[in-house]
PDB file of N, CA and C in Angstrom:
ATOM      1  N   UNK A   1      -6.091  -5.709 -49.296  1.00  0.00           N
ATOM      2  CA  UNK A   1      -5.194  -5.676 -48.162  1.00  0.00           C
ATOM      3  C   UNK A   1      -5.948  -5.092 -46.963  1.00  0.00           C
ATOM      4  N   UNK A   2      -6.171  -5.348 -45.756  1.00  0.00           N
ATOM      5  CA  UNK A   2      -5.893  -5.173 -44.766  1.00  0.00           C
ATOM      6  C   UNK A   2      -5.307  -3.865 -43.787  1.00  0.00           C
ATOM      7  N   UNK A   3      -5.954  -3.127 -43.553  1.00  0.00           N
ATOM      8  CA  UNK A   3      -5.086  -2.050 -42.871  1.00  0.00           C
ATOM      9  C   UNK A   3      -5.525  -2.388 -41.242  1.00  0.00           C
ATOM     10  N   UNK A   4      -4.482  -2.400 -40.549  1.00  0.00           N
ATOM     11  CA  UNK A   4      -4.742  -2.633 -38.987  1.00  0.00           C
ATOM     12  C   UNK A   4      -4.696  -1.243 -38.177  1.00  0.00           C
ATOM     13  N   UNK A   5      -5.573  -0.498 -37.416  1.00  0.00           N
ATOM     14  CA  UNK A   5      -5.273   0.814 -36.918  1.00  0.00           C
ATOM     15  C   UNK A   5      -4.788   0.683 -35.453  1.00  0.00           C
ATOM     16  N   UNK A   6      -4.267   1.703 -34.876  1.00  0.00           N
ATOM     17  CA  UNK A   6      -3.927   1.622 -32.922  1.00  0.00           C
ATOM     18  C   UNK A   6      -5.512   1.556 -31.861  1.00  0.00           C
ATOM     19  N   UNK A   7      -6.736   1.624 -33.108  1.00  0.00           N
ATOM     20  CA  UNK A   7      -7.802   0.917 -32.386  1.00  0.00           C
ATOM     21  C   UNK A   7      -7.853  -0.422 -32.525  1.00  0.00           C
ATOM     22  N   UNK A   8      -7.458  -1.021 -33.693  1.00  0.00           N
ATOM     23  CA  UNK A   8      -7.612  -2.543 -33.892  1.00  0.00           C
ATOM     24  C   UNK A   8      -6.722  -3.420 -32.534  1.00  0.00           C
ATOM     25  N   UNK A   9      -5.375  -3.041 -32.202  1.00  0.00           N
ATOM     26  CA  UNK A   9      -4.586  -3.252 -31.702  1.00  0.00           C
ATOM     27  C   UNK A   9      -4.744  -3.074 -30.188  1.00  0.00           C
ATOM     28  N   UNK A  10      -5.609  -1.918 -29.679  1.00  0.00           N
ATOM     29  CA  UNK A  10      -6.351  -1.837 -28.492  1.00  0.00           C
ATOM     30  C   UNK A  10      -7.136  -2.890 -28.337  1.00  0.00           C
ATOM     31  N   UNK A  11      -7.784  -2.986 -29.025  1.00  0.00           N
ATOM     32  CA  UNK A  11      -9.039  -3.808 -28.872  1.00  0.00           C
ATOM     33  C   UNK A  11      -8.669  -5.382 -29.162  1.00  0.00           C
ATOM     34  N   UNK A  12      -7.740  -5.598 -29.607  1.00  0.00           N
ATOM     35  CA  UNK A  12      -7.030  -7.695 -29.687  1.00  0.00           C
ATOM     36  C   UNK A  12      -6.585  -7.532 -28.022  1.00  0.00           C
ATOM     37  N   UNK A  13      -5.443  -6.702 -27.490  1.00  0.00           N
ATOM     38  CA  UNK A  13      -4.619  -6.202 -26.247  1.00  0.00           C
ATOM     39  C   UNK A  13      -5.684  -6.106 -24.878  1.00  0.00           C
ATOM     40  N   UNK A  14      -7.122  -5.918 -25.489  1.00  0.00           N
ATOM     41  CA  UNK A  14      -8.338  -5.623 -24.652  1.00  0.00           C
ATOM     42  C   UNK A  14      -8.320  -7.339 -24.583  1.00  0.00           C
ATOM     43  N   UNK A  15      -9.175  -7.755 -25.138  1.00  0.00           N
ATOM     44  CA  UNK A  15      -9.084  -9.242 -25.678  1.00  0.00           C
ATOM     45  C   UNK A  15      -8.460  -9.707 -24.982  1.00  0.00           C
ATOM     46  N   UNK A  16      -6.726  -9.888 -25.669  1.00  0.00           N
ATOM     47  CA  UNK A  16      -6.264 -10.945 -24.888  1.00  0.00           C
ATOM     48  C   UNK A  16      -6.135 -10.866 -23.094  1.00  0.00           C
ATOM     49  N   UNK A  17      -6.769  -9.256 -22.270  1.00  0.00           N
ATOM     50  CA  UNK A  17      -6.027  -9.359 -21.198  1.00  0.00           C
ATOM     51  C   UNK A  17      -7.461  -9.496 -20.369  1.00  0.00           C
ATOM     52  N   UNK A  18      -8.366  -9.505 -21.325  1.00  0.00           N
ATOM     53  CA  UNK A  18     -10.090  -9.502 -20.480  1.00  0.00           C
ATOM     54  C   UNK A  18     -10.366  -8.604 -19.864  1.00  0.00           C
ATOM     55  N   UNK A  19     -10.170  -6.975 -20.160  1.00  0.00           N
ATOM     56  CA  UNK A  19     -10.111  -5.647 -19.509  1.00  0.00           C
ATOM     57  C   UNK A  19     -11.076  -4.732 -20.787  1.00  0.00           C
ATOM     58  N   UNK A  20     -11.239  -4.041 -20.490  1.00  0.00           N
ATOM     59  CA  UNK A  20     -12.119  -3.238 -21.016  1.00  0.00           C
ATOM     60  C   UNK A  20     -10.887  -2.340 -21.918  1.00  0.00           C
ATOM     61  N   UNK A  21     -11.807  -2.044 -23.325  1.00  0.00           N
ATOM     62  CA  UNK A  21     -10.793  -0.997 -24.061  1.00  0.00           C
ATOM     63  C   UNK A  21     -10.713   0.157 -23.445  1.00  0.00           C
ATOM     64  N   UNK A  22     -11.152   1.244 -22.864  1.00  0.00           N
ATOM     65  CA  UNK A  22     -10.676   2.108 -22.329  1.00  0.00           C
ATOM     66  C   UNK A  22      -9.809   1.651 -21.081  1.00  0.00           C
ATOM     67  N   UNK A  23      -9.629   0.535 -20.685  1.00  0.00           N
ATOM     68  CA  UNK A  23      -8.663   0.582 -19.963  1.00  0.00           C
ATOM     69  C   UNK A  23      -6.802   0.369 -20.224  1.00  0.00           C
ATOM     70  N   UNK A  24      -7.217  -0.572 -21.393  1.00  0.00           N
ATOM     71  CA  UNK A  24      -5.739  -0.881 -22.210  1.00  0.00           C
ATOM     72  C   UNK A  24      -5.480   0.442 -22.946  1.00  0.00           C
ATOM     73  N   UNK A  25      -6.557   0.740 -23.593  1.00  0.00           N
ATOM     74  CA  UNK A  25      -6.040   2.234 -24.790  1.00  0.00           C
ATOM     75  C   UNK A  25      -4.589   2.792 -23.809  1.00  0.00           C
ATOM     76  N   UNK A  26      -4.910   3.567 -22.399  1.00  0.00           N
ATOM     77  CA  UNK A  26      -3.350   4.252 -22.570  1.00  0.00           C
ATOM     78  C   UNK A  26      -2.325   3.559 -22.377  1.00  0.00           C
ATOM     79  N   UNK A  27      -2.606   2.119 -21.994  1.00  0.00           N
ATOM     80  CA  UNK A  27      -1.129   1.600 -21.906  1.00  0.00           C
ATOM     81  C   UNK A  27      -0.259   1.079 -23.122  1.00  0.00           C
ATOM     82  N   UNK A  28      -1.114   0.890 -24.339  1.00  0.00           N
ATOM     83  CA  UNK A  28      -0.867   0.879 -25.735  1.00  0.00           C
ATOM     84  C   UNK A  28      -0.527   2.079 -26.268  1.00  0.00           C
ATOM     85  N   UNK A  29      -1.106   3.181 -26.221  1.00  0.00           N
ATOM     86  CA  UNK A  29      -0.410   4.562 -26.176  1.00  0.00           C
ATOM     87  C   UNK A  29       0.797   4.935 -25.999  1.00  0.00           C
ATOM     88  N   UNK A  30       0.747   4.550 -24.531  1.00  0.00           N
ATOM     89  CA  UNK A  30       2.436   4.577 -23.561  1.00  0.00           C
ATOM     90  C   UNK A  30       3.259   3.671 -24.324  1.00  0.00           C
ATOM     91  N   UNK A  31       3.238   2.157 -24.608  1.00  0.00           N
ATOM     92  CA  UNK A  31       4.224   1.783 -25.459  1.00  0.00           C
ATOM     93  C   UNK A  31       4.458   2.396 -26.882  1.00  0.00           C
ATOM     94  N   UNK A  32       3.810   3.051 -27.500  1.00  0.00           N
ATOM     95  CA  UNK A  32       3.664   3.407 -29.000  1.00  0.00           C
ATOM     96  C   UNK A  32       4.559   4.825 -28.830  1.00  0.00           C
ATOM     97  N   UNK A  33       4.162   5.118 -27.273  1.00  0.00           N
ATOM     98  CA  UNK A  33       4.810   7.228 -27.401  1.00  0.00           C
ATOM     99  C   UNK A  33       6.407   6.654 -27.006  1.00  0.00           C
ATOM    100  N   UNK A  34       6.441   5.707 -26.169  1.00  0.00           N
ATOM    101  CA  UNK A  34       7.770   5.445 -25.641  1.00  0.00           C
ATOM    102  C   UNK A  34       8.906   4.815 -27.062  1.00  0.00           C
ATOM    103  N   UNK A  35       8.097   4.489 -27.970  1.00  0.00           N
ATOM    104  CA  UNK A  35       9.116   3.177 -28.738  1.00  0.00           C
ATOM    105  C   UNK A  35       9.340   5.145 -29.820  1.00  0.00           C
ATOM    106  N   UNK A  36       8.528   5.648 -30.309  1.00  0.00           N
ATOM    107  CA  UNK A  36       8.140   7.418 -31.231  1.00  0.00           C
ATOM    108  C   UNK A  36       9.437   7.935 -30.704  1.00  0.00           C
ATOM    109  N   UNK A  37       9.322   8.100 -29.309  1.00  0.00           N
ATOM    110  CA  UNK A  37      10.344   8.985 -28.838  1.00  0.00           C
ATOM    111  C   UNK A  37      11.750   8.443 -28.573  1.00  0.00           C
ATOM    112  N   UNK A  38      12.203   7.148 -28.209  1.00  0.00           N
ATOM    113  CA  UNK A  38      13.221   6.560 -28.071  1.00  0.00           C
ATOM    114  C   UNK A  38      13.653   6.614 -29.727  1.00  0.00           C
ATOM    115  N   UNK A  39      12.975   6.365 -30.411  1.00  0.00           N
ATOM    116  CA  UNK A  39      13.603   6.781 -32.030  1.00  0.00           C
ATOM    117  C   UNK A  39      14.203   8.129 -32.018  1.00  0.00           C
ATOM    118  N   UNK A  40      13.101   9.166 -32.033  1.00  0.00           N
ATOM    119  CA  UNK A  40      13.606  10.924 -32.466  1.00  0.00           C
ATOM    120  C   UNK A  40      14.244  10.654 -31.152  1.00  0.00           C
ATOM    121  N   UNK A  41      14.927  10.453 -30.105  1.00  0.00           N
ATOM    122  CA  UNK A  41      15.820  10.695 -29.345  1.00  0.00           C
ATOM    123  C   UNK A  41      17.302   9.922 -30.046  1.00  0.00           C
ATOM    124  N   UNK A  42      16.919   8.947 -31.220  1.00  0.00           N
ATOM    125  CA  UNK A  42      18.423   8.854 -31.524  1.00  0.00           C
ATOM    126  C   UNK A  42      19.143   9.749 -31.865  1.00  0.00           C
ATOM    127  N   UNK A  43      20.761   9.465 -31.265  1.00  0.00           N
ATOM    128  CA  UNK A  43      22.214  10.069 -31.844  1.00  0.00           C
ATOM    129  C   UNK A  43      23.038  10.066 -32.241  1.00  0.00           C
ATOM    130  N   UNK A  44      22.940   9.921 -33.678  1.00  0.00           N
ATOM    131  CA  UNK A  44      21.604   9.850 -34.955  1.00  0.00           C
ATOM    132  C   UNK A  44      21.261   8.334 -35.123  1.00  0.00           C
ATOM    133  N   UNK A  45      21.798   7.278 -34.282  1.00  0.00           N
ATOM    134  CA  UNK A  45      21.224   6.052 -34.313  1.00  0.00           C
ATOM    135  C   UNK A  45      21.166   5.407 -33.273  1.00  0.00           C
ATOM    136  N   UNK A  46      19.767   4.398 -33.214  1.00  0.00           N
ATOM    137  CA  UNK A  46      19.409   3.378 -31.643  1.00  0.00           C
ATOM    138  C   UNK A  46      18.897   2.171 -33.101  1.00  0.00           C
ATOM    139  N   UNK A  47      18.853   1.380 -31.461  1.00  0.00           N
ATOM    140  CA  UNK A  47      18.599   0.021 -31.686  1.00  0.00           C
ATOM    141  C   UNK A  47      17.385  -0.201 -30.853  1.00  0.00           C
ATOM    142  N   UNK A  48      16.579  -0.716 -31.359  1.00  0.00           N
ATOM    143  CA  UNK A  48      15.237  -1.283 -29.921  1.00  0.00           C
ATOM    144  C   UNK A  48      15.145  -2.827 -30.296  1.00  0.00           C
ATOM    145  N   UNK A  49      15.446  -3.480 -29.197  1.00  0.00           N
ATOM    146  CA  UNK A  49      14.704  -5.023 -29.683  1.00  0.00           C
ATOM    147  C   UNK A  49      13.961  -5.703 -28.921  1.00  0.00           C
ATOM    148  N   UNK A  50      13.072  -6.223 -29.352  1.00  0.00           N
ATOM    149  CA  UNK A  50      12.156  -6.693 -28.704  1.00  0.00           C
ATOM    150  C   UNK A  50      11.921  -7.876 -29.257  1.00  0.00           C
ATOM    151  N   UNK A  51      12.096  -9.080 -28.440  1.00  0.00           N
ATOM    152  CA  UNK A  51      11.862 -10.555 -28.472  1.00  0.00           C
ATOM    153  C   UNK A  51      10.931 -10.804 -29.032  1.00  0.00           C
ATOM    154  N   UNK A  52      10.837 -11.889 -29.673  1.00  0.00           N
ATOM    155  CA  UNK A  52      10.067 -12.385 -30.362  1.00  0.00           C
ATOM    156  C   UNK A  52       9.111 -11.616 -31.134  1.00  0.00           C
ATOM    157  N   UNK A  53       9.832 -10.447 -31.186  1.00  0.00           N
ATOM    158  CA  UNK A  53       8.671  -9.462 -32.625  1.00  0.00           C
ATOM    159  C   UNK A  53      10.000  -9.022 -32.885  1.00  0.00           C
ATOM    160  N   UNK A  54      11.014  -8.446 -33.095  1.00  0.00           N
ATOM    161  CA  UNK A  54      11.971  -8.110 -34.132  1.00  0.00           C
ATOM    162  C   UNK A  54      12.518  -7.013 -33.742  1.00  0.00           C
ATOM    163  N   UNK A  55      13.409  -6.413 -34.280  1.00  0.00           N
ATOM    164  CA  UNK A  55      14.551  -4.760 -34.411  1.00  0.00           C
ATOM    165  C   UNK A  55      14.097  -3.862 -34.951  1.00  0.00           C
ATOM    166  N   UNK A  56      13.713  -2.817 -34.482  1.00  0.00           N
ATOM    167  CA  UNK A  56      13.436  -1.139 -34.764  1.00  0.00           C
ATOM    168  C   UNK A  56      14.996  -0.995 -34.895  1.00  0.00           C
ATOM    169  N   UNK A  57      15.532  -0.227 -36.142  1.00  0.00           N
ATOM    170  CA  UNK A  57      16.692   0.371 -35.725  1.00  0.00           C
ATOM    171  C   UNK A  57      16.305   1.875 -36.349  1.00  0.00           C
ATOM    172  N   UNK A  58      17.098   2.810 -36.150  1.00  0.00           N
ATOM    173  CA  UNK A  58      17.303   4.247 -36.957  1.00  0.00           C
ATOM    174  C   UNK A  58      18.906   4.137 -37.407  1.00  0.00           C
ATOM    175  N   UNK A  59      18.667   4.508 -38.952  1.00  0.00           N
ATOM    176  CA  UNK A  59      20.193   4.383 -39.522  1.00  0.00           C
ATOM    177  C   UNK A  59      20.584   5.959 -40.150  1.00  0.00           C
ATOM    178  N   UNK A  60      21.953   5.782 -40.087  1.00  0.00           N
ATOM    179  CA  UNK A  60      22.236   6.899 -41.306  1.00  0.00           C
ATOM    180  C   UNK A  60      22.032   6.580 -42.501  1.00  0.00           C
ATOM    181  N   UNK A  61      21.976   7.672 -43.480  1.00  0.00           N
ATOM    182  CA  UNK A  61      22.288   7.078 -45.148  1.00  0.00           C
ATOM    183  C   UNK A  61      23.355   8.400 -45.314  1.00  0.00           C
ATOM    184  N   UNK A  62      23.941   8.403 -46.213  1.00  0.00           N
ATOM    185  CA  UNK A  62      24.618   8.728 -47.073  1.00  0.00           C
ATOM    186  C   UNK A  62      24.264  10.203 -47.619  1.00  0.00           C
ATOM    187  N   UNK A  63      25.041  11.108 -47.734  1.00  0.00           N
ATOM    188  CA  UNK A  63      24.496  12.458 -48.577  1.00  0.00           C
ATOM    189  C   UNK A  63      24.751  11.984 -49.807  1.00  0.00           C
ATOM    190  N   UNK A  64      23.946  11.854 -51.099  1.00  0.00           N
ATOM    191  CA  UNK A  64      24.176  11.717 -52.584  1.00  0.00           C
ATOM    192  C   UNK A  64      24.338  13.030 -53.054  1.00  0.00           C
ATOM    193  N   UNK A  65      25.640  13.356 -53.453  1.00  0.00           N
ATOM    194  CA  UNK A  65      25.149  14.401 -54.523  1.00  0.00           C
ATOM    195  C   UNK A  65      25.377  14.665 -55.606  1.00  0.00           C
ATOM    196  N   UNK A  66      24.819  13.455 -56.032  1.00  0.00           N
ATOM    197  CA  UNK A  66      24.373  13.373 -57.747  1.00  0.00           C
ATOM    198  C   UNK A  66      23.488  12.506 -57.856  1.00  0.00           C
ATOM    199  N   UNK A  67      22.174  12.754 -57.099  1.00  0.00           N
ATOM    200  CA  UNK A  67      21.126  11.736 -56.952  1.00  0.00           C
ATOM    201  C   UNK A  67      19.781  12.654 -58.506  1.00  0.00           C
ATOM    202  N   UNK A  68      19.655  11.429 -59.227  1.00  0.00           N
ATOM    203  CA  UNK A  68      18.469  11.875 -60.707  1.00  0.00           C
ATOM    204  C   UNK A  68      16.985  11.749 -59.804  1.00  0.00           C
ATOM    205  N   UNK A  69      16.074  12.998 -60.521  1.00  0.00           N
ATOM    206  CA  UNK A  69      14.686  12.839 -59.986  1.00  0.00           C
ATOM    207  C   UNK A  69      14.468  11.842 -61.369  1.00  0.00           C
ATOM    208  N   UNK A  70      13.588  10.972 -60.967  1.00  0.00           N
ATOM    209  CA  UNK A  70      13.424   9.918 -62.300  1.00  0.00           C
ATOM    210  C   UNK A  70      12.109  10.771 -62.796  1.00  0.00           C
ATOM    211  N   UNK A  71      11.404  11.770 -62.416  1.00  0.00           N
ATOM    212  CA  UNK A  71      10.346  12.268 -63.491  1.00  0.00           C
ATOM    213  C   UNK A  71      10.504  13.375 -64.275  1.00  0.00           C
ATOM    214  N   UNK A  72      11.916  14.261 -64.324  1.00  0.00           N
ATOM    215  CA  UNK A  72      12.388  15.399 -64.630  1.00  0.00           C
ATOM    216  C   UNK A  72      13.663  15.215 -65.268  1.00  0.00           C
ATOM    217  N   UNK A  73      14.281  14.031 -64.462  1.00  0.00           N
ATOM    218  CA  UNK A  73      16.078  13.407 -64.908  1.00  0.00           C
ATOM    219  C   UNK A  73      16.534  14.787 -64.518  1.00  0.00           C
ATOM    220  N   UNK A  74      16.430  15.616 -63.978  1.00  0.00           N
ATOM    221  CA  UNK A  74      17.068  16.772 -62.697  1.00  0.00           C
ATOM    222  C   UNK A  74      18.222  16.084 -62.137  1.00  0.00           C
ATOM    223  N   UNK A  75      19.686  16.144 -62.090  1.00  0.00           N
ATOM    224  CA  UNK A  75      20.439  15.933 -60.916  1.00  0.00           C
ATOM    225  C   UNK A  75      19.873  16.741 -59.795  1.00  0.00           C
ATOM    226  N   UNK A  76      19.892  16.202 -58.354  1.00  0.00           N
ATOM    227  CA  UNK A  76      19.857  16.502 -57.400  1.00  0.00           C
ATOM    228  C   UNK A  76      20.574  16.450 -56.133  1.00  0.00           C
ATOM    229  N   UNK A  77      20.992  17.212 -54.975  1.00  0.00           N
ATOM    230  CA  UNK A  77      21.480  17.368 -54.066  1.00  0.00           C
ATOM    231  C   UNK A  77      20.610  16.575 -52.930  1.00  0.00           C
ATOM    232  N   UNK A  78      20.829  15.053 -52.484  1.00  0.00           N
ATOM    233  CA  UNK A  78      20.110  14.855 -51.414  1.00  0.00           C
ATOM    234  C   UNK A  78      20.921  14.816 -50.217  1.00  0.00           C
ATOM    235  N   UNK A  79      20.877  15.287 -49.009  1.00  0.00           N
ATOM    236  CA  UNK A  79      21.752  15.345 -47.690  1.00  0.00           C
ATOM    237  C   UNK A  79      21.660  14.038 -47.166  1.00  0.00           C
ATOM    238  N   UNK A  80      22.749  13.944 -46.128  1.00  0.00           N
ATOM    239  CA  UNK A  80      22.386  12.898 -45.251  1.00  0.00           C
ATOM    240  C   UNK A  80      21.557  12.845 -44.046  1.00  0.00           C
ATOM    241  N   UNK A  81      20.479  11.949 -43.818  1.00  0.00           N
ATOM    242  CA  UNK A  81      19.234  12.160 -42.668  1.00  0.00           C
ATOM    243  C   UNK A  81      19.210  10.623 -42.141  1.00  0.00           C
ATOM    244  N   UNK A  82      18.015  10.494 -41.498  1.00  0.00           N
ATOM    245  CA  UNK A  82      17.909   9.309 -41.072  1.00  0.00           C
ATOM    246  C   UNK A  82      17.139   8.664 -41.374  1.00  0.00           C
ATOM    247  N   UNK A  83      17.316   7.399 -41.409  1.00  0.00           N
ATOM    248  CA  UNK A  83      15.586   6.256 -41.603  1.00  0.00           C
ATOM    249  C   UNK A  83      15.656   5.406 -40.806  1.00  0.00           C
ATOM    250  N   UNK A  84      14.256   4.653 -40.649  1.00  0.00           N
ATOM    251  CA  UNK A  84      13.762   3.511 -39.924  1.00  0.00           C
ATOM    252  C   UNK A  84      14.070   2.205 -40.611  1.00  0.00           C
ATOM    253  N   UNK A  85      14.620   1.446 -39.905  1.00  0.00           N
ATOM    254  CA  UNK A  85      14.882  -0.432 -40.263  1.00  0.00           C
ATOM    255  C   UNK A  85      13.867  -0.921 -39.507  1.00  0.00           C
ATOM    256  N   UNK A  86      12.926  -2.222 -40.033  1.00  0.00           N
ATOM    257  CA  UNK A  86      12.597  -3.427 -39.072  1.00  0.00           C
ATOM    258  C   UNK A  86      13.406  -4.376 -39.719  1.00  0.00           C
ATOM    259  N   UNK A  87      13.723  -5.419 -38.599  1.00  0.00           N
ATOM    260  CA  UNK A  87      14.255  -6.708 -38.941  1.00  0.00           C
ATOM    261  C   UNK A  87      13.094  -7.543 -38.355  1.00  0.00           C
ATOM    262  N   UNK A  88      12.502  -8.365 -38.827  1.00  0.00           N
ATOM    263  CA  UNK A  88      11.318  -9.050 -37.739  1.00  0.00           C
ATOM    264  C   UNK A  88      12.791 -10.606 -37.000  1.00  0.00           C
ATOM    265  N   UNK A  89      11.540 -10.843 -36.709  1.00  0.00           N
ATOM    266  CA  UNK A  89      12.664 -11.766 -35.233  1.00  0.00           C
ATOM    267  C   UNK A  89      12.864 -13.567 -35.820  1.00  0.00           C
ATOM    268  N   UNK A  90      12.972 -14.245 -36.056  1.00  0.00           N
ATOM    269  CA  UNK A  90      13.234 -15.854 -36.541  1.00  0.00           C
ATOM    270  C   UNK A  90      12.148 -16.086 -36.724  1.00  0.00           C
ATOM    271  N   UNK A  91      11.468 -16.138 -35.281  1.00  0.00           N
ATOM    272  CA  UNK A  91       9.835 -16.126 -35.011  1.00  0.00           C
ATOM    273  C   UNK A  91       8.566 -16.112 -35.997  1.00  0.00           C
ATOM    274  N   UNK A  92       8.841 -14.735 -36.297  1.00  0.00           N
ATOM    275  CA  UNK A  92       7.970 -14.206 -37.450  1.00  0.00           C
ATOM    276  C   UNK A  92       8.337 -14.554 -38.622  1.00  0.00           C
ATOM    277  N   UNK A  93       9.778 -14.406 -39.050  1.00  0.00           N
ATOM    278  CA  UNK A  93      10.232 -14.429 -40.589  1.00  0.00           C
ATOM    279  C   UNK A  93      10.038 -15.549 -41.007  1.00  0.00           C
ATOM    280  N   UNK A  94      10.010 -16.880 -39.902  1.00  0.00           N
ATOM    281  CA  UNK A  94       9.550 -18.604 -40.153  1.00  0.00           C
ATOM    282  C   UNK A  94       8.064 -18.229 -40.588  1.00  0.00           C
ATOM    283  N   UNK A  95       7.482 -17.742 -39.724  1.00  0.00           N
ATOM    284  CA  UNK A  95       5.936 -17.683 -40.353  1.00  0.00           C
ATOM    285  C   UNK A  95       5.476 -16.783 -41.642  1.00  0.00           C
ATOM    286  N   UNK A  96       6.119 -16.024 -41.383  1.00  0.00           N
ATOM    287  CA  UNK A  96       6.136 -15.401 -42.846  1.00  0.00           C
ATOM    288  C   UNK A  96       6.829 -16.043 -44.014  1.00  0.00           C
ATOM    289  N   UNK A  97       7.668 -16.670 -44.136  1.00  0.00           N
ATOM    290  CA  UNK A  97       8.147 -17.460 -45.047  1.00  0.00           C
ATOM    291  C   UNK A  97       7.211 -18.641 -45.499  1.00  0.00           C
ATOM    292  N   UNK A  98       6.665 -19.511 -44.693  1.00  0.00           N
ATOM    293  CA  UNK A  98       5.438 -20.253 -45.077  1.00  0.00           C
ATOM    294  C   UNK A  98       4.578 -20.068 -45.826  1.00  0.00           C
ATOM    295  N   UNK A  99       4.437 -21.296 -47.348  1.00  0.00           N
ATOM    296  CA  UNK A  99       3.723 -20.741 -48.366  1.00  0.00           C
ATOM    297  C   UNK A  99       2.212 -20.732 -48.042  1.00  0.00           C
ATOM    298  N   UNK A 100       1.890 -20.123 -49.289  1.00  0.00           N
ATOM    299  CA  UNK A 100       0.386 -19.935 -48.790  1.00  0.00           C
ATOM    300  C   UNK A 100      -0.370 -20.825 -49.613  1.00  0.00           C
ATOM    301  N   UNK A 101      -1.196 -20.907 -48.893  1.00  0.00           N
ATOM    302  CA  UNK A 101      -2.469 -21.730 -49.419  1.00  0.00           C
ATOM    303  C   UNK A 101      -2.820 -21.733 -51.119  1.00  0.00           C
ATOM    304  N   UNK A 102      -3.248 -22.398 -51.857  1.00  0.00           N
ATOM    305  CA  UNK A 102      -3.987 -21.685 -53.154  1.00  0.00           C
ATOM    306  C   UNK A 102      -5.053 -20.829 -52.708  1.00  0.00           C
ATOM    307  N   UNK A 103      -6.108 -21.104 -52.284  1.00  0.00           N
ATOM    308  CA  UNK A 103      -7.434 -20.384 -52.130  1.00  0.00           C
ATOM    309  C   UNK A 103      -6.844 -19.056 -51.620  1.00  0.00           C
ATOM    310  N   UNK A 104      -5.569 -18.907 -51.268  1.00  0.00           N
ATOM    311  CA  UNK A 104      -5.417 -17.110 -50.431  1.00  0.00           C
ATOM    312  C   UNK A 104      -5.317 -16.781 -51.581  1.00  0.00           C
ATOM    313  N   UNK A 105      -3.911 -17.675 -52.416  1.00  0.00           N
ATOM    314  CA  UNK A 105      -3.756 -17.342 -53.601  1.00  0.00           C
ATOM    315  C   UNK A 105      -4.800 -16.140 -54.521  1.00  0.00           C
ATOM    316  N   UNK A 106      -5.830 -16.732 -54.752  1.00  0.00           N
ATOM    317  CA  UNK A 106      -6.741 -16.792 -55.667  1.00  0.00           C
ATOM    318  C   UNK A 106      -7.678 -15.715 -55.054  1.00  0.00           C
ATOM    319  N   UNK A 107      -7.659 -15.404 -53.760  1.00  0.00           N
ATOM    320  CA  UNK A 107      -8.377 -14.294 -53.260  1.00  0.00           C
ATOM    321  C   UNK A 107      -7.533 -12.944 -53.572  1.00  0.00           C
ATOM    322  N   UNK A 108      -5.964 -12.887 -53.420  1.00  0.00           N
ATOM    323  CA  UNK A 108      -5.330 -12.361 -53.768  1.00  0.00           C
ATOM    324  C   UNK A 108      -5.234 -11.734 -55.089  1.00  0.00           C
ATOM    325  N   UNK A 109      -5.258 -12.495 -56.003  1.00  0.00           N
ATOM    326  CA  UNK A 109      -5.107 -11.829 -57.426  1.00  0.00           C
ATOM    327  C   UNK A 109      -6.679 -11.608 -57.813  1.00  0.00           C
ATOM    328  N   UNK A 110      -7.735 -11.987 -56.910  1.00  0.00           N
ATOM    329  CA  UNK A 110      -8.920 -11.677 -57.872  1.00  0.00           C
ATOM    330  C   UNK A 110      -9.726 -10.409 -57.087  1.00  0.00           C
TER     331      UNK A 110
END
């Protein structure tokens, strides 16, 4: 697998705009601190959407309290907090749905 970092992502954003990476780095920054903080600013939930790449949401869950640790079988007390949703957008989920090749196949399992 593949890991993509916020340098990889500078540097395609460099690319596609024909600017030098130190010049894109903070404006990739600025979207990354703006999307960080519009999350921890939910109360206790937002929505972000963004076209043609998909839904950030922050949700509630539920306090369980009679949630099992499965390595102890411990009942446990878990509270209610928040988590992160993506939904990706038609866009993507069409392309992601598209099967794959054999040969990825085969790179894949070997």
């Amino acid at each position: 697998m593949i890991t993509y970092t916020k340098r990889d992502i500078v540097r395609r954003v460099a690319d596609q705009l024909d600017e030098p990476m130190v010049q894109t780095e903070p404006w990739v920054d600025a979207v990354l601190v703006a999307l960080r903080e519009t999350m921890m600013d939910a109360d206790p939930t937002c929505r972000i959407e963004l076209r043609d790449f998909g839904v950030f949401e922050v949700k509630k869950t539920k306090a369980k309290p009679r949630a099992r640790n499965p390595r102890t079988n411990e009942e446990i007390y878990v509270p209610a907090h928040r988590k992160t949703h993506f939904k990706p957008s038609k866009l993507l989920k069409q392309f992601l749905k598209q099967p794959l090749e054999e040969e990825d196949l085969e790179e894949m399992e070997g």
